[in-house]
C-alpha atoms as a PDB file:
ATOM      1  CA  UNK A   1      13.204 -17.135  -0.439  1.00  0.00           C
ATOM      2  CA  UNK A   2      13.278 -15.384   2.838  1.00  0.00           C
ATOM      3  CA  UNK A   3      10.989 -13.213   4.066  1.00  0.00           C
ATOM      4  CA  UNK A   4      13.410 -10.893   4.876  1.00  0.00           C
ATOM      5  CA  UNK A   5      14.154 -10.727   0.949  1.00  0.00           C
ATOM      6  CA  UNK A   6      11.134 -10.365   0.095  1.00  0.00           C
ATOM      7  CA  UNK A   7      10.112  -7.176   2.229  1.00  0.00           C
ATOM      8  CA  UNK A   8      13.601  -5.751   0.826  1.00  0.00           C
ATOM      9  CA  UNK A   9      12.575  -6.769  -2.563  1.00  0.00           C
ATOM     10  CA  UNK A  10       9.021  -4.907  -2.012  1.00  0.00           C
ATOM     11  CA  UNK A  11      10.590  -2.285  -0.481  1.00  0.00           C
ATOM     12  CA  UNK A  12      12.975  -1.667  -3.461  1.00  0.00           C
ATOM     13  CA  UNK A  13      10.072  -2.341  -6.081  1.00  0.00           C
ATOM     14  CA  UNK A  14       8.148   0.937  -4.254  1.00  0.00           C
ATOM     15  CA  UNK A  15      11.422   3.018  -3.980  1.00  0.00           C
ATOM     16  CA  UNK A  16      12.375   2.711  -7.538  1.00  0.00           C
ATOM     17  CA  UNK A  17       8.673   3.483  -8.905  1.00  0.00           C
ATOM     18  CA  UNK A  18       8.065   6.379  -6.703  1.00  0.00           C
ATOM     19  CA  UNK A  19      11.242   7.709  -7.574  1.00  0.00           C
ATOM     20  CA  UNK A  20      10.076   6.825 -11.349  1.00  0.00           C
ATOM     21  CA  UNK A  21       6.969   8.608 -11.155  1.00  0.00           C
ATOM     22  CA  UNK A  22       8.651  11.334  -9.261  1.00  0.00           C
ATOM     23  CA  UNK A  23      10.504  11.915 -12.994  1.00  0.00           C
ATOM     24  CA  UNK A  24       7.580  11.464 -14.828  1.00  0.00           C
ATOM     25  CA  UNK A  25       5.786  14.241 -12.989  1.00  0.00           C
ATOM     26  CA  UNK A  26       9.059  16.985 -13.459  1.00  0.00           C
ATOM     27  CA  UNK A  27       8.665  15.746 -17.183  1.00  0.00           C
ATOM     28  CA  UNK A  28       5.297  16.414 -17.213  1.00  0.00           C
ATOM     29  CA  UNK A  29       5.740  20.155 -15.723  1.00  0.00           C
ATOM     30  CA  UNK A  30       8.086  20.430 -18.210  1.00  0.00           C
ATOM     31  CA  UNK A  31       6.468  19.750 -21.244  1.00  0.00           C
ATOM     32  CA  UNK A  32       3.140  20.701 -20.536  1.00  0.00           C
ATOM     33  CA  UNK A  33       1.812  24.086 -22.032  1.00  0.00           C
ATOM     34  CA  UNK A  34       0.184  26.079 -19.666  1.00  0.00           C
ATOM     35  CA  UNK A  35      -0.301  26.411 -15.631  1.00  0.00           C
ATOM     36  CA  UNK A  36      -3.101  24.543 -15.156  1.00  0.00           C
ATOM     37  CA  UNK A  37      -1.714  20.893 -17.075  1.00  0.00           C
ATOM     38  CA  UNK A  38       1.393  21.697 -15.119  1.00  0.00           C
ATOM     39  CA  UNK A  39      -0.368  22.255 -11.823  1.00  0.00           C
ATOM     40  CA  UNK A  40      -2.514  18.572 -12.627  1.00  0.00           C
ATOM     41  CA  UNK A  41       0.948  16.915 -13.100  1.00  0.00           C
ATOM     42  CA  UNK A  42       2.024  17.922 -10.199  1.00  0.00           C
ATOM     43  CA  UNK A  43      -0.758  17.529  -8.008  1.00  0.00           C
ATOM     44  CA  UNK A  44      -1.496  13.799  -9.439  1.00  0.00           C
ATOM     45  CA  UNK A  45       2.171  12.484  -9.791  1.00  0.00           C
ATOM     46  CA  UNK A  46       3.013  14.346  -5.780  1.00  0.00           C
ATOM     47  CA  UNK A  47       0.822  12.064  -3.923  1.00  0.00           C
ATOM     48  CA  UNK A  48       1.131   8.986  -5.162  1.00  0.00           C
ATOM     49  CA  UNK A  49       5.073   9.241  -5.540  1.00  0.00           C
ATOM     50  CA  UNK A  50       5.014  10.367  -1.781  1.00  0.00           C
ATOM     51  CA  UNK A  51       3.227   7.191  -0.958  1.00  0.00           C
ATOM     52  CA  UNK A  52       5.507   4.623  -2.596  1.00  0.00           C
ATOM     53  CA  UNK A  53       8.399   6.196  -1.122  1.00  0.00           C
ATOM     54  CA  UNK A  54       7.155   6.737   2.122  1.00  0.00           C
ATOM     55  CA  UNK A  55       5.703   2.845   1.704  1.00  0.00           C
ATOM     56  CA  UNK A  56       9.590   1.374   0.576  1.00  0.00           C
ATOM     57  CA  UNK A  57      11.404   3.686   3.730  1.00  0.00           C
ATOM     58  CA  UNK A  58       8.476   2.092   6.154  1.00  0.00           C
ATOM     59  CA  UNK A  59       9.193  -1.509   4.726  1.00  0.00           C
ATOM     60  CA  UNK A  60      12.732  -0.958   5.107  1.00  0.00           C
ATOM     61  CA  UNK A  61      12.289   0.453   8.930  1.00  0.00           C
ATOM     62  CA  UNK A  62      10.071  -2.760   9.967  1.00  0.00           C
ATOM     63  CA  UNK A  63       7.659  -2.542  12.856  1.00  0.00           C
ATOM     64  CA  UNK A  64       9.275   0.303  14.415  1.00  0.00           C
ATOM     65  CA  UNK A  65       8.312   4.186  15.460  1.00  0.00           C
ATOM     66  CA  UNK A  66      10.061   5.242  12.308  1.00  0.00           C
ATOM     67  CA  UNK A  67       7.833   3.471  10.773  1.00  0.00           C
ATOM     68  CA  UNK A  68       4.684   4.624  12.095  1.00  0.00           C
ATOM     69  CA  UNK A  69       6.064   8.297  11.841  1.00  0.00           C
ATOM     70  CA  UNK A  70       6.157   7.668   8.435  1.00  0.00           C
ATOM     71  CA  UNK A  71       2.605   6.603   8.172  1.00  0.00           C
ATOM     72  CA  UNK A  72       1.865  10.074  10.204  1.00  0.00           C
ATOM     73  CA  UNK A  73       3.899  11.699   7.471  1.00  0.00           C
ATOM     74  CA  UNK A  74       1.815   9.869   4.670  1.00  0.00           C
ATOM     75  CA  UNK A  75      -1.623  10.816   5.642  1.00  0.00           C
ATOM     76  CA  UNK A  76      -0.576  14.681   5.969  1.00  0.00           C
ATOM     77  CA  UNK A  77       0.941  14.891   2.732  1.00  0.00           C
ATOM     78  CA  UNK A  78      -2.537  12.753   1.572  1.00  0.00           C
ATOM     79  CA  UNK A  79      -4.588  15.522   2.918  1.00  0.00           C
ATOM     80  CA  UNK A  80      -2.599  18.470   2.219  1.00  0.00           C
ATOM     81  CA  UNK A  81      -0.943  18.008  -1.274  1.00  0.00           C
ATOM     82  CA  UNK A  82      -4.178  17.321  -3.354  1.00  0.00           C
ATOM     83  CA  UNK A  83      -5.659  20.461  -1.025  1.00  0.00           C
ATOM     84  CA  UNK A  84      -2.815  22.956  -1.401  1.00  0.00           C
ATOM     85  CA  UNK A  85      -2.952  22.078  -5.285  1.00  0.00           C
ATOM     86  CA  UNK A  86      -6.320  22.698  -5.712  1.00  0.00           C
ATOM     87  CA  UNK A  87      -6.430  26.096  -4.008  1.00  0.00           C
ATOM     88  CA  UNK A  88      -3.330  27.151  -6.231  1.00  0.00           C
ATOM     89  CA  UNK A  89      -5.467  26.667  -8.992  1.00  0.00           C
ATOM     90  CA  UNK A  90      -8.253  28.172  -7.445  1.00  0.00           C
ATOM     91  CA  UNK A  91      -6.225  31.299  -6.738  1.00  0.00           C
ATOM     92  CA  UNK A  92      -4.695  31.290 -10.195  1.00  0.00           C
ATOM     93  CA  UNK A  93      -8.088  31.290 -11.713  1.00  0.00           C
ATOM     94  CA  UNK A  94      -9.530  34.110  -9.517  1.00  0.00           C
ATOM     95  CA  UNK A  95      -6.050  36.057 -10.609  1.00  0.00           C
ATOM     96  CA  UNK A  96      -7.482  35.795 -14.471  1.00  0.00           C
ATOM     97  CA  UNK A  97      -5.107  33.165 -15.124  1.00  0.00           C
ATOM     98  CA  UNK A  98      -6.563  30.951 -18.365  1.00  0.00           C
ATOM     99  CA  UNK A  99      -6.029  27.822 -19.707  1.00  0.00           C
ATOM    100  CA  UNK A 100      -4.165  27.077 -22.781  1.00  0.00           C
ATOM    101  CA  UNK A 101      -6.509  25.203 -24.178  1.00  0.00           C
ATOM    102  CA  UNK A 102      -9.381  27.857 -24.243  1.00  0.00           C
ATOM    103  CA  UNK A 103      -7.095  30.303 -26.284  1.00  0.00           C
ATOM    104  CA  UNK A 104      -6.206  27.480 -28.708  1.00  0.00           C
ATOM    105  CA  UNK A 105     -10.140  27.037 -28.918  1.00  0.00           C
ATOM    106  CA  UNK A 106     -11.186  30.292 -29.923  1.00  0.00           C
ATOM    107  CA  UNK A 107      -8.480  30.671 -32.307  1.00  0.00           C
ATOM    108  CA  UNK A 108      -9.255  28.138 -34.344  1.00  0.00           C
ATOM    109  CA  UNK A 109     -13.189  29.018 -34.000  1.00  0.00           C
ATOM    110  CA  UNK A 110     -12.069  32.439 -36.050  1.00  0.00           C
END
């Protein structure tokens, strides 16, 4: 095989499970019961599904500026995305806002 095929077939393998986990994730805020499971879907499945993509588009660019833009583009959303979740769920939680789980917990302590 060439290498070229092999950096598209890489490439591919990262865009199709970033784009997989991307859907897992929207499942995931949709099924889950209350804001706070929702918020961890999102914050867990966001970064990661960022990367791979980001990683197939900068194996598909090569050794290039786009490239290393995209690199630039991958350590903001690494910093920010995991920070701006956590601060949502910080403000939620200061609002009153509270989990699912500790209603379903005192219910069934009754």
């Amino acid at each position: 095989m060439r290498p070229e095929m092999i950096i598209d077939i890489l490439s591919w393998v990262c865009l199709l499970s970033g784009s997989l986990l991307g859907i897992i994730g929207a499942i995931g805020i949709h099924r889950f019961p209350d804001f706070y499971s929702r918020q961890h879907a999102a914050g867990i499945t966001d970064t990661l599904c960022a990367m791979l993509i980001l990683l197939g588009l900068g194996l598909q660019a090569g050794v290039t500026l786009a490239a290393f833009k995209l690199g630039l583009i991958f350590i903001f959303l690494f910093f920010t995305s995991p920070t701006a979740s956590h601060a949502l769920a910080n403000a939620a939680m200061h609002g009153g806002l509270k989990p699912e789980l500790d209603n379903f917990n005192k219910e069934n302590k009754s």
